[in-house]
N, C-alpha and C. Protein backbone atom coordinates (compact mmCIF):
# COMPACT_ATOMS: atom_id res chain seq x y z
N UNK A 1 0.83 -1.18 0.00
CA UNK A 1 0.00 0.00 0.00
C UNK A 1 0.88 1.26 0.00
N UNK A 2 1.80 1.45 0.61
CA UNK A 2 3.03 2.06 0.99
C UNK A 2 3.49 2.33 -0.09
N UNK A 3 3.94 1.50 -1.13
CA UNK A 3 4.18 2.00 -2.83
C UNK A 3 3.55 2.08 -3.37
N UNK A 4 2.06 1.95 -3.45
CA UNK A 4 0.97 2.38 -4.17
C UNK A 4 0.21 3.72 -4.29
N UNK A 5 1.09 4.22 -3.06
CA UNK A 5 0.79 5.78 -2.35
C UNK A 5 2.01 6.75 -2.62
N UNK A 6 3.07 5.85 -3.08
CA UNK A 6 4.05 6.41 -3.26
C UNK A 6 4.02 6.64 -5.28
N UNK A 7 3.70 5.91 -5.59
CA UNK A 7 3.18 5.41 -7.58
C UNK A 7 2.53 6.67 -7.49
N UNK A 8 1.57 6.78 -6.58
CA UNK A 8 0.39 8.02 -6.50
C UNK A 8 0.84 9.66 -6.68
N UNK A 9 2.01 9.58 -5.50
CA UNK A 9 2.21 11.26 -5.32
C UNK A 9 3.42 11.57 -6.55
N UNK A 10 4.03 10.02 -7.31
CA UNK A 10 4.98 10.64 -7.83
C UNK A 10 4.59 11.13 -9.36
N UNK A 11 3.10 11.04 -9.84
CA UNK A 11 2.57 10.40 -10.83
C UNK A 11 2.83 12.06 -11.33
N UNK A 12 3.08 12.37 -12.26
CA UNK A 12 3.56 14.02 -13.11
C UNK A 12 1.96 14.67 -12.41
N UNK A 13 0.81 14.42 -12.68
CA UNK A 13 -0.39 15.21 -12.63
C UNK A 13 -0.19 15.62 -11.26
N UNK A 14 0.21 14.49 -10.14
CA UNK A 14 -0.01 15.33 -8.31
C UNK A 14 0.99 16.20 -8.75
N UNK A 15 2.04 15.99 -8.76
CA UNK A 15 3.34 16.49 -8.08
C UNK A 15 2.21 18.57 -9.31
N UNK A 16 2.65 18.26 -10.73
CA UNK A 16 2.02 19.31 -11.29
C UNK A 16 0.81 20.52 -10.57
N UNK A 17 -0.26 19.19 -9.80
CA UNK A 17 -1.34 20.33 -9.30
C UNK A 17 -0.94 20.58 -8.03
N UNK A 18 0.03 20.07 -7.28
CA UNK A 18 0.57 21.25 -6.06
C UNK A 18 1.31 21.69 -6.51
N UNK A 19 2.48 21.87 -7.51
CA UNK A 19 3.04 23.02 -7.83
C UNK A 19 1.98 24.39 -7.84
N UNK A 20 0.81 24.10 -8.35
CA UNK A 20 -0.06 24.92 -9.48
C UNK A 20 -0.69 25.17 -8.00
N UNK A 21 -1.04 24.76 -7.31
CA UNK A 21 -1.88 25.05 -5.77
C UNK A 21 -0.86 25.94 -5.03
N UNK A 22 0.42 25.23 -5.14
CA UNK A 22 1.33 26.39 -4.53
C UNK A 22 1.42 27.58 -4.86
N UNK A 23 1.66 27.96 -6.08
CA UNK A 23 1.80 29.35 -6.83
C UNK A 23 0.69 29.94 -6.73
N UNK A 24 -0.42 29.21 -6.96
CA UNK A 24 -1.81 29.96 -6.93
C UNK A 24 -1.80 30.68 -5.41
N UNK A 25 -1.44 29.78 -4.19
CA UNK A 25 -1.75 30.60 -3.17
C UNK A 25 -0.54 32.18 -3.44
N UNK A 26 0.49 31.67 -3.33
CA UNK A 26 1.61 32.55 -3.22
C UNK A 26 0.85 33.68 -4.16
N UNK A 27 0.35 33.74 -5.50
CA UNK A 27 -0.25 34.64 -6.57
C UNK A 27 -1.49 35.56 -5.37
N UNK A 28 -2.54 34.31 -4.84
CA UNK A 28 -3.41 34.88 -4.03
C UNK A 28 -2.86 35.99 -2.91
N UNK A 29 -1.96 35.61 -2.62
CA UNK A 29 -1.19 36.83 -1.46
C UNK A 29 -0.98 37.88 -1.69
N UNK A 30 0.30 37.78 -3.11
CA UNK A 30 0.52 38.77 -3.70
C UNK A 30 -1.00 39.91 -4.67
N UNK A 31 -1.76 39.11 -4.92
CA UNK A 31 -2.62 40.47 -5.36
C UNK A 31 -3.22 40.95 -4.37
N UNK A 32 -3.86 40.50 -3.19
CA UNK A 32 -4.60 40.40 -2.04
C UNK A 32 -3.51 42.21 -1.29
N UNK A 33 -2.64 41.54 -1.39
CA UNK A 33 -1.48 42.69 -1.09
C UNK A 33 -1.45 43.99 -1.48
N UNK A 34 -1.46 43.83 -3.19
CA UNK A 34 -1.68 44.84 -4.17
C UNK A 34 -3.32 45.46 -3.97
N UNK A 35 -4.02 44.70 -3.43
CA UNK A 35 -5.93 45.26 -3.62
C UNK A 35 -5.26 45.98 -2.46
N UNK A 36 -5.25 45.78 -1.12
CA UNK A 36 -5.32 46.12 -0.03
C UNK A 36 -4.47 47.44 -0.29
N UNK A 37 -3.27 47.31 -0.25
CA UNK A 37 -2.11 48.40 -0.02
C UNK A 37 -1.79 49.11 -1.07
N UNK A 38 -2.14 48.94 -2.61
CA UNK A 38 -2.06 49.79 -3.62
C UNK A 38 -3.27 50.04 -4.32
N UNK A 39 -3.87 49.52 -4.25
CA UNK A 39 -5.22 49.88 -5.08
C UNK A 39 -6.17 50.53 -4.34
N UNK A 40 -6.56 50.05 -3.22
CA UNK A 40 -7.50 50.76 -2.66
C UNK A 40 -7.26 51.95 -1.98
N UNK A 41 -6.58 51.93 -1.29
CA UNK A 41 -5.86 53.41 -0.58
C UNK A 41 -6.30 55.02 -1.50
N UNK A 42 -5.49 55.06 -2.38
CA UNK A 42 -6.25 56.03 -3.92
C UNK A 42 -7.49 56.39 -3.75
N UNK A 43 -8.42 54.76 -3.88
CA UNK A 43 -9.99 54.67 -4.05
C UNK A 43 -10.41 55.36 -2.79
N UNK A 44 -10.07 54.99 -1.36
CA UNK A 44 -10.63 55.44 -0.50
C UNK A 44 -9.90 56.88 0.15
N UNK A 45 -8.72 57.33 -0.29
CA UNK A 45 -8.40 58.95 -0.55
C UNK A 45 -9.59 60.39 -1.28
N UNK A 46 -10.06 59.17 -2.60
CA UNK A 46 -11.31 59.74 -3.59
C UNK A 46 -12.68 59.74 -2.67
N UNK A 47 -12.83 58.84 -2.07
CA UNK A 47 -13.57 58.70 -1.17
C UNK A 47 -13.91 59.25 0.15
N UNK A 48 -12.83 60.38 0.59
CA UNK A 48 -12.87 61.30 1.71
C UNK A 48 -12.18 60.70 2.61
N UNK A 49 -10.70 60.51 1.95
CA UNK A 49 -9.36 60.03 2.85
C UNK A 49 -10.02 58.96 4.19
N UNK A 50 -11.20 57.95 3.85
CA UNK A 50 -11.35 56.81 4.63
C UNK A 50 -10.08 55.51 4.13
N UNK A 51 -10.07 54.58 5.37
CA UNK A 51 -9.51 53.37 4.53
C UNK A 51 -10.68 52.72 3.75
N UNK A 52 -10.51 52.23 3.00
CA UNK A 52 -12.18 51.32 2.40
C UNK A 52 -12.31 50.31 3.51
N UNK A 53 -10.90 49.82 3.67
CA UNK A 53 -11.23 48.48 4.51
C UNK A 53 -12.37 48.77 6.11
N UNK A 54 -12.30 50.02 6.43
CA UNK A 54 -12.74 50.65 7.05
C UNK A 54 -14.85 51.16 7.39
N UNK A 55 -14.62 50.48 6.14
CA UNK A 55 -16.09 51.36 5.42
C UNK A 55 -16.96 50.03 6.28
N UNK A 56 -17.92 50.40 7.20
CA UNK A 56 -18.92 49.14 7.71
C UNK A 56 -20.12 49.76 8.32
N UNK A 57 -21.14 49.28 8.60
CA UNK A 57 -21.96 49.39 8.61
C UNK A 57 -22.15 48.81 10.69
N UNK A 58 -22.94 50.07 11.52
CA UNK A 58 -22.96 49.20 13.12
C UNK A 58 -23.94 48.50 13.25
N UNK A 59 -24.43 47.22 13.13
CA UNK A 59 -26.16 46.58 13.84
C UNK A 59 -26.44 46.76 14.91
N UNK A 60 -25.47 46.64 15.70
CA UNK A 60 -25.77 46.58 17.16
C UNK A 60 -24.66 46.89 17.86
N UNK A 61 -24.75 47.98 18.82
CA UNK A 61 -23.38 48.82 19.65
C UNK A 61 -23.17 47.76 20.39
N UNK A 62 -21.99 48.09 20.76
CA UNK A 62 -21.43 47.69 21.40
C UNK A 62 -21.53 47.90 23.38
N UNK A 63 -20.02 47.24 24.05
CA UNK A 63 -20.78 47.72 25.35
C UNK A 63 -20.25 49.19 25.44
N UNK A 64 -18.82 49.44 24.54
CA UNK A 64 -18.91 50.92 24.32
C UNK A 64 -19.81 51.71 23.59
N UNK A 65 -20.40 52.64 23.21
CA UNK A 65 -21.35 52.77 22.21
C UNK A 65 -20.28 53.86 21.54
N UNK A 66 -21.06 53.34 20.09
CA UNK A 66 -19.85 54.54 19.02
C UNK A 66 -20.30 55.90 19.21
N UNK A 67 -19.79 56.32 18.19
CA UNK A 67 -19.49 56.04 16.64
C UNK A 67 -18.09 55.40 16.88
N UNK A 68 -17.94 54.69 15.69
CA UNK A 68 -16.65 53.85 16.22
C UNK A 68 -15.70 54.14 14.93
N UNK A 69 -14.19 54.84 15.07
CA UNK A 69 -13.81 55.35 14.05
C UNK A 69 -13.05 54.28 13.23
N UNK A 70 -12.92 53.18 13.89
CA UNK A 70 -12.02 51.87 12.49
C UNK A 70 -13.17 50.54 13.12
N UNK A 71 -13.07 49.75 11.82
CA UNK A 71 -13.61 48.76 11.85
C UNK A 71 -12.96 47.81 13.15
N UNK A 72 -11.54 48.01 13.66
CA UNK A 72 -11.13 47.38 14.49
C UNK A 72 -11.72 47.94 15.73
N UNK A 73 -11.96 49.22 16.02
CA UNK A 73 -12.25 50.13 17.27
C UNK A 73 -13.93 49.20 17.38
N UNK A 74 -14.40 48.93 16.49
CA UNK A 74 -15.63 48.49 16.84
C UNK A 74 -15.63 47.35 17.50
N UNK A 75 -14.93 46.21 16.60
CA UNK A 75 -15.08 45.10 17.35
C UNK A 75 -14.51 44.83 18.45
N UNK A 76 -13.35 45.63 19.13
CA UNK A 76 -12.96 45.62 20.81
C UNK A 76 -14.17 46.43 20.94
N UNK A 77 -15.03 46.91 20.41
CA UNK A 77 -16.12 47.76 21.85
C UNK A 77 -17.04 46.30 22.09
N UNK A 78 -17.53 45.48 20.73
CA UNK A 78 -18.28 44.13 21.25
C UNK A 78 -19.63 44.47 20.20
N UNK A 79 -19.18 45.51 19.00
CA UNK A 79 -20.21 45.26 18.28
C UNK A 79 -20.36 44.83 17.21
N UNK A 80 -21.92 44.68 16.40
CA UNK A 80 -22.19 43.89 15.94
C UNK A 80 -22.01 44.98 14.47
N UNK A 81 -20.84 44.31 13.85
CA UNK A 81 -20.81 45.25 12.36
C UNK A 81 -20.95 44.48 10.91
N UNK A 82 -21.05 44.84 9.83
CA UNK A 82 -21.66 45.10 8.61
C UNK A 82 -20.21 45.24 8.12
N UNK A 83 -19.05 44.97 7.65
CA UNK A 83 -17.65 45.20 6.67
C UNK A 83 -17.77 45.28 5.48
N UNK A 84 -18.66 45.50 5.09
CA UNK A 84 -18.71 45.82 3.34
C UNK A 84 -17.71 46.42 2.83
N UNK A 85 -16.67 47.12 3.41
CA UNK A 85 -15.57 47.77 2.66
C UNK A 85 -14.63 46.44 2.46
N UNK A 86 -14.81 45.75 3.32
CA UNK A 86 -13.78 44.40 3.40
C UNK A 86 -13.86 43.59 2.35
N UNK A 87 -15.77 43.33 1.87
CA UNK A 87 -16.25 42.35 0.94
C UNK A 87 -16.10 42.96 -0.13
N UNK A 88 -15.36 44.28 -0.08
CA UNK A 88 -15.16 44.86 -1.69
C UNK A 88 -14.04 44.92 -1.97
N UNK A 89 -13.31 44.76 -1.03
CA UNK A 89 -11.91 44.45 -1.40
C UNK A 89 -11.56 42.89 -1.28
N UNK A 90 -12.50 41.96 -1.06
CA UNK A 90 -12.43 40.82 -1.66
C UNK A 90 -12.75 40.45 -3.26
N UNK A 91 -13.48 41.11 -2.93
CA UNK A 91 -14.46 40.93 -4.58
C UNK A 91 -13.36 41.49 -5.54
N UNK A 92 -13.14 42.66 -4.93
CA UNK A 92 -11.92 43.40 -6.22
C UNK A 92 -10.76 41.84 -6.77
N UNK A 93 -10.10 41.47 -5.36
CA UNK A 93 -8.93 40.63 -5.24
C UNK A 93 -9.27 39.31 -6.46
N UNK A 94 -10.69 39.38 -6.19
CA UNK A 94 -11.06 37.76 -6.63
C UNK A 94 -11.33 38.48 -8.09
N UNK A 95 -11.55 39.27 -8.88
CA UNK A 95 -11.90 39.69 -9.77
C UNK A 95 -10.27 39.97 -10.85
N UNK A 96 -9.62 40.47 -9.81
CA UNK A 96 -8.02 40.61 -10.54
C UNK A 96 -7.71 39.31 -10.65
N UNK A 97 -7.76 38.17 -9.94
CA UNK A 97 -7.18 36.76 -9.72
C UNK A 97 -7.87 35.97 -10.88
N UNK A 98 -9.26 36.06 -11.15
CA UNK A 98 -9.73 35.51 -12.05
C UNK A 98 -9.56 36.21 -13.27
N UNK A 99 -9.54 37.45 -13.51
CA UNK A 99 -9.47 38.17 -15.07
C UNK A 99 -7.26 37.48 -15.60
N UNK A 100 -6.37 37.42 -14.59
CA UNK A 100 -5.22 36.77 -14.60
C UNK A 100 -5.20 35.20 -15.36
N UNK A 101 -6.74 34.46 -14.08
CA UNK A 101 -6.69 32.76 -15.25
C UNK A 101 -6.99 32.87 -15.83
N UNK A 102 -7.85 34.12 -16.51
CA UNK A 102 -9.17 34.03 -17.25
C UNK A 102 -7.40 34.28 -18.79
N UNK A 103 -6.55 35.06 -18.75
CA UNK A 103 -5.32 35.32 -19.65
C UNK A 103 -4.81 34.34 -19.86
N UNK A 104 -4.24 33.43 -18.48
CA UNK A 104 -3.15 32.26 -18.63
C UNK A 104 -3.65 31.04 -19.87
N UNK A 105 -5.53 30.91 -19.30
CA UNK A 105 -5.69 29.50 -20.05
C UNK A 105 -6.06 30.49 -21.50
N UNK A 106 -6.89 32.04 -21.64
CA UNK A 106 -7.09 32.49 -22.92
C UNK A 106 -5.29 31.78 -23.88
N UNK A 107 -4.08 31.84 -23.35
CA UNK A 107 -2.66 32.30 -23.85
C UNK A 107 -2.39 30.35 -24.25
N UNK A 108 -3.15 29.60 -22.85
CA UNK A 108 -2.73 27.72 -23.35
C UNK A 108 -3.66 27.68 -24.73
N UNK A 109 -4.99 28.19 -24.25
CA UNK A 109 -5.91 27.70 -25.46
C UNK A 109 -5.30 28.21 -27.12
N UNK A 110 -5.09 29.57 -26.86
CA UNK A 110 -4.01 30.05 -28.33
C UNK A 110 -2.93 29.31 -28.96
N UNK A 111 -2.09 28.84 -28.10
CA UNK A 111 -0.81 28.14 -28.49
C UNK A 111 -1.65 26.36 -28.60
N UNK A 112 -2.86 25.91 -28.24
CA UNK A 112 -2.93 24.48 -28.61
C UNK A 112 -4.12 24.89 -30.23
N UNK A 113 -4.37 25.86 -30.27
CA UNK A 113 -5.11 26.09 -31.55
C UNK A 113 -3.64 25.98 -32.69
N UNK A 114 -3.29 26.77 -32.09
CA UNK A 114 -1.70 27.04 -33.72
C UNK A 114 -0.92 25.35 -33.39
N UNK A 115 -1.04 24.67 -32.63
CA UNK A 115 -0.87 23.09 -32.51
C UNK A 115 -1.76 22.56 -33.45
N UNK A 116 -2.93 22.76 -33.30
CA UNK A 116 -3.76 22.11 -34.38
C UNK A 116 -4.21 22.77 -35.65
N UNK A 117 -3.40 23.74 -35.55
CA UNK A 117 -3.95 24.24 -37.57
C UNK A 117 -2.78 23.74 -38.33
N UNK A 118 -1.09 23.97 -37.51
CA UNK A 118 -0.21 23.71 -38.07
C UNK A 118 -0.11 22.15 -38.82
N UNK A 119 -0.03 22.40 -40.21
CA UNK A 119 -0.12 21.00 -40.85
C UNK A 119 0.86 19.73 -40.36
N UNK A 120 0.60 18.58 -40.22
CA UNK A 120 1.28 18.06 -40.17
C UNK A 120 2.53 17.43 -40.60
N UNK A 121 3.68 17.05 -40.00
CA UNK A 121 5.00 16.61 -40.67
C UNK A 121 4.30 15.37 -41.87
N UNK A 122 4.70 15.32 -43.21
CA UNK A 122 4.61 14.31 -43.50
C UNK A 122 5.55 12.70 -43.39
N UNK A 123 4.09 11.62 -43.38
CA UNK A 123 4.59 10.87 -43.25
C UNK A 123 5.94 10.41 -43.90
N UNK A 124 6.81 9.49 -42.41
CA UNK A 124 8.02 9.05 -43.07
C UNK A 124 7.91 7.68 -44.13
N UNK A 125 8.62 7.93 -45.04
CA UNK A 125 8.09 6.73 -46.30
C UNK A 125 8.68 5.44 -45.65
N UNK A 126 8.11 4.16 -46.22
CA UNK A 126 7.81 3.45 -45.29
C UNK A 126 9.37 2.27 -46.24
N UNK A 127 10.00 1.04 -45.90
CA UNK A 127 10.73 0.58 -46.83
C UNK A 127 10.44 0.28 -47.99
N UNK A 128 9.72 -0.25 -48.27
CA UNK A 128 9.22 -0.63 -49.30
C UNK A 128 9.44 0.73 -50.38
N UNK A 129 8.97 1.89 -49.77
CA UNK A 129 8.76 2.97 -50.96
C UNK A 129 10.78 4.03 -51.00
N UNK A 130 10.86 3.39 -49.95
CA UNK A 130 12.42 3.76 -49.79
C UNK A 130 13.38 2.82 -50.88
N UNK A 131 12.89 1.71 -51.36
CA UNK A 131 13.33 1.00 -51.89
C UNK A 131 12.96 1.36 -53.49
N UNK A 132 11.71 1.55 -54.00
CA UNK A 132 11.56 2.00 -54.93
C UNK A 132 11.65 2.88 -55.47
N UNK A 133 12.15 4.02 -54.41
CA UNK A 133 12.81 5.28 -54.56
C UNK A 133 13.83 5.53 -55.46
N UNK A 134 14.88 3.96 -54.50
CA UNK A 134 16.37 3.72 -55.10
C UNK A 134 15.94 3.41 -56.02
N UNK A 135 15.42 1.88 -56.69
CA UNK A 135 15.35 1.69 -57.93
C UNK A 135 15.01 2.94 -59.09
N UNK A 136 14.31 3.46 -58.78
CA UNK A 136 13.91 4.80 -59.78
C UNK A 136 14.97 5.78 -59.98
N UNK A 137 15.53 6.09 -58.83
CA UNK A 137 16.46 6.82 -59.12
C UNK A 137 18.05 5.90 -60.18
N UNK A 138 18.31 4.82 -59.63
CA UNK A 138 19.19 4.16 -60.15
C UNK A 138 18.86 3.94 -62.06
N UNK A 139 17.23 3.54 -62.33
CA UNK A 139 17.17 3.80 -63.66
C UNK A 139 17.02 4.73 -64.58
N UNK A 140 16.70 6.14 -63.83
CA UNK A 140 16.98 7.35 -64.19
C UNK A 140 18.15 7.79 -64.40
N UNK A 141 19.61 6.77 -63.80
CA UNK A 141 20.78 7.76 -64.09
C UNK A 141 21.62 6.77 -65.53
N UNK A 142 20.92 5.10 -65.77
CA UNK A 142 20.84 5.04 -66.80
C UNK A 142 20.87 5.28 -68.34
């Protein structure tokens, strides 16, 4: 069982989709990074110098009662908040991450199309016609 598990992880497809799981997270970080700390900042400057991440909504105060000036100040008071600035800077993240695969596989699918228009090598002649090749040529120099 022990080498049957081992046949398993060494097989090109695993070892391939954790490479591809690895990078994907490491990719996920890095834009997650870029939404948070370069992109949005700008947006929420335009926005009346808030953080976005910032932007929430109170249901229910806390045992401090607000107004509560960061989304963090709220939840040490114990209340009940609404982060919609958060779910938009998810949405952004997940929107850059997917328009990225949405390129990688547009760029595989391109290069396996010009795979399949490009004509094929012709066939290699087989002995028989290698042989009658020679003869033809040999009574041509006749």
């Amino acid at each position: 069982m022990l080498k049957e598990f081992k046949d398993f992880i060494m097989r090109g497809n695993v070892v391939d989709m954790a490479i591809g799981i690895v990078i994907g997270a490491a990719f996920g970080a890095v834009v997650k990074s870029f939404v948070d700390n370069i992109l949005m900042p700008p947006i929420g400057l335009l926005m009346g110098g808030r953080d976005f991440a910032d932007l929430f909504v109170v249901l229910k105060a806390g045992v401090q009662p607000g107004p509560y000036p960061t989304l963090e100040a709220a939840k040490e008071a114990g209340a009940v908040v609404w982060p919609w600035g958060v779910f938009i800077n998810e949405v952004v993240t997940f929107l850059i991450i997917a328009f990225a695969i949405f390129l990688v596989v547009k760029a595989i699918n391109n290069m396996k199309k010009k795979e399949e228009e490009a004509p094929p090598a012709p066939p290699e002649p087989s002995a028989e016609e290698k042989l009658l090749s020679e003869i033809r040529d040999l009574l041509a120099q006749k």
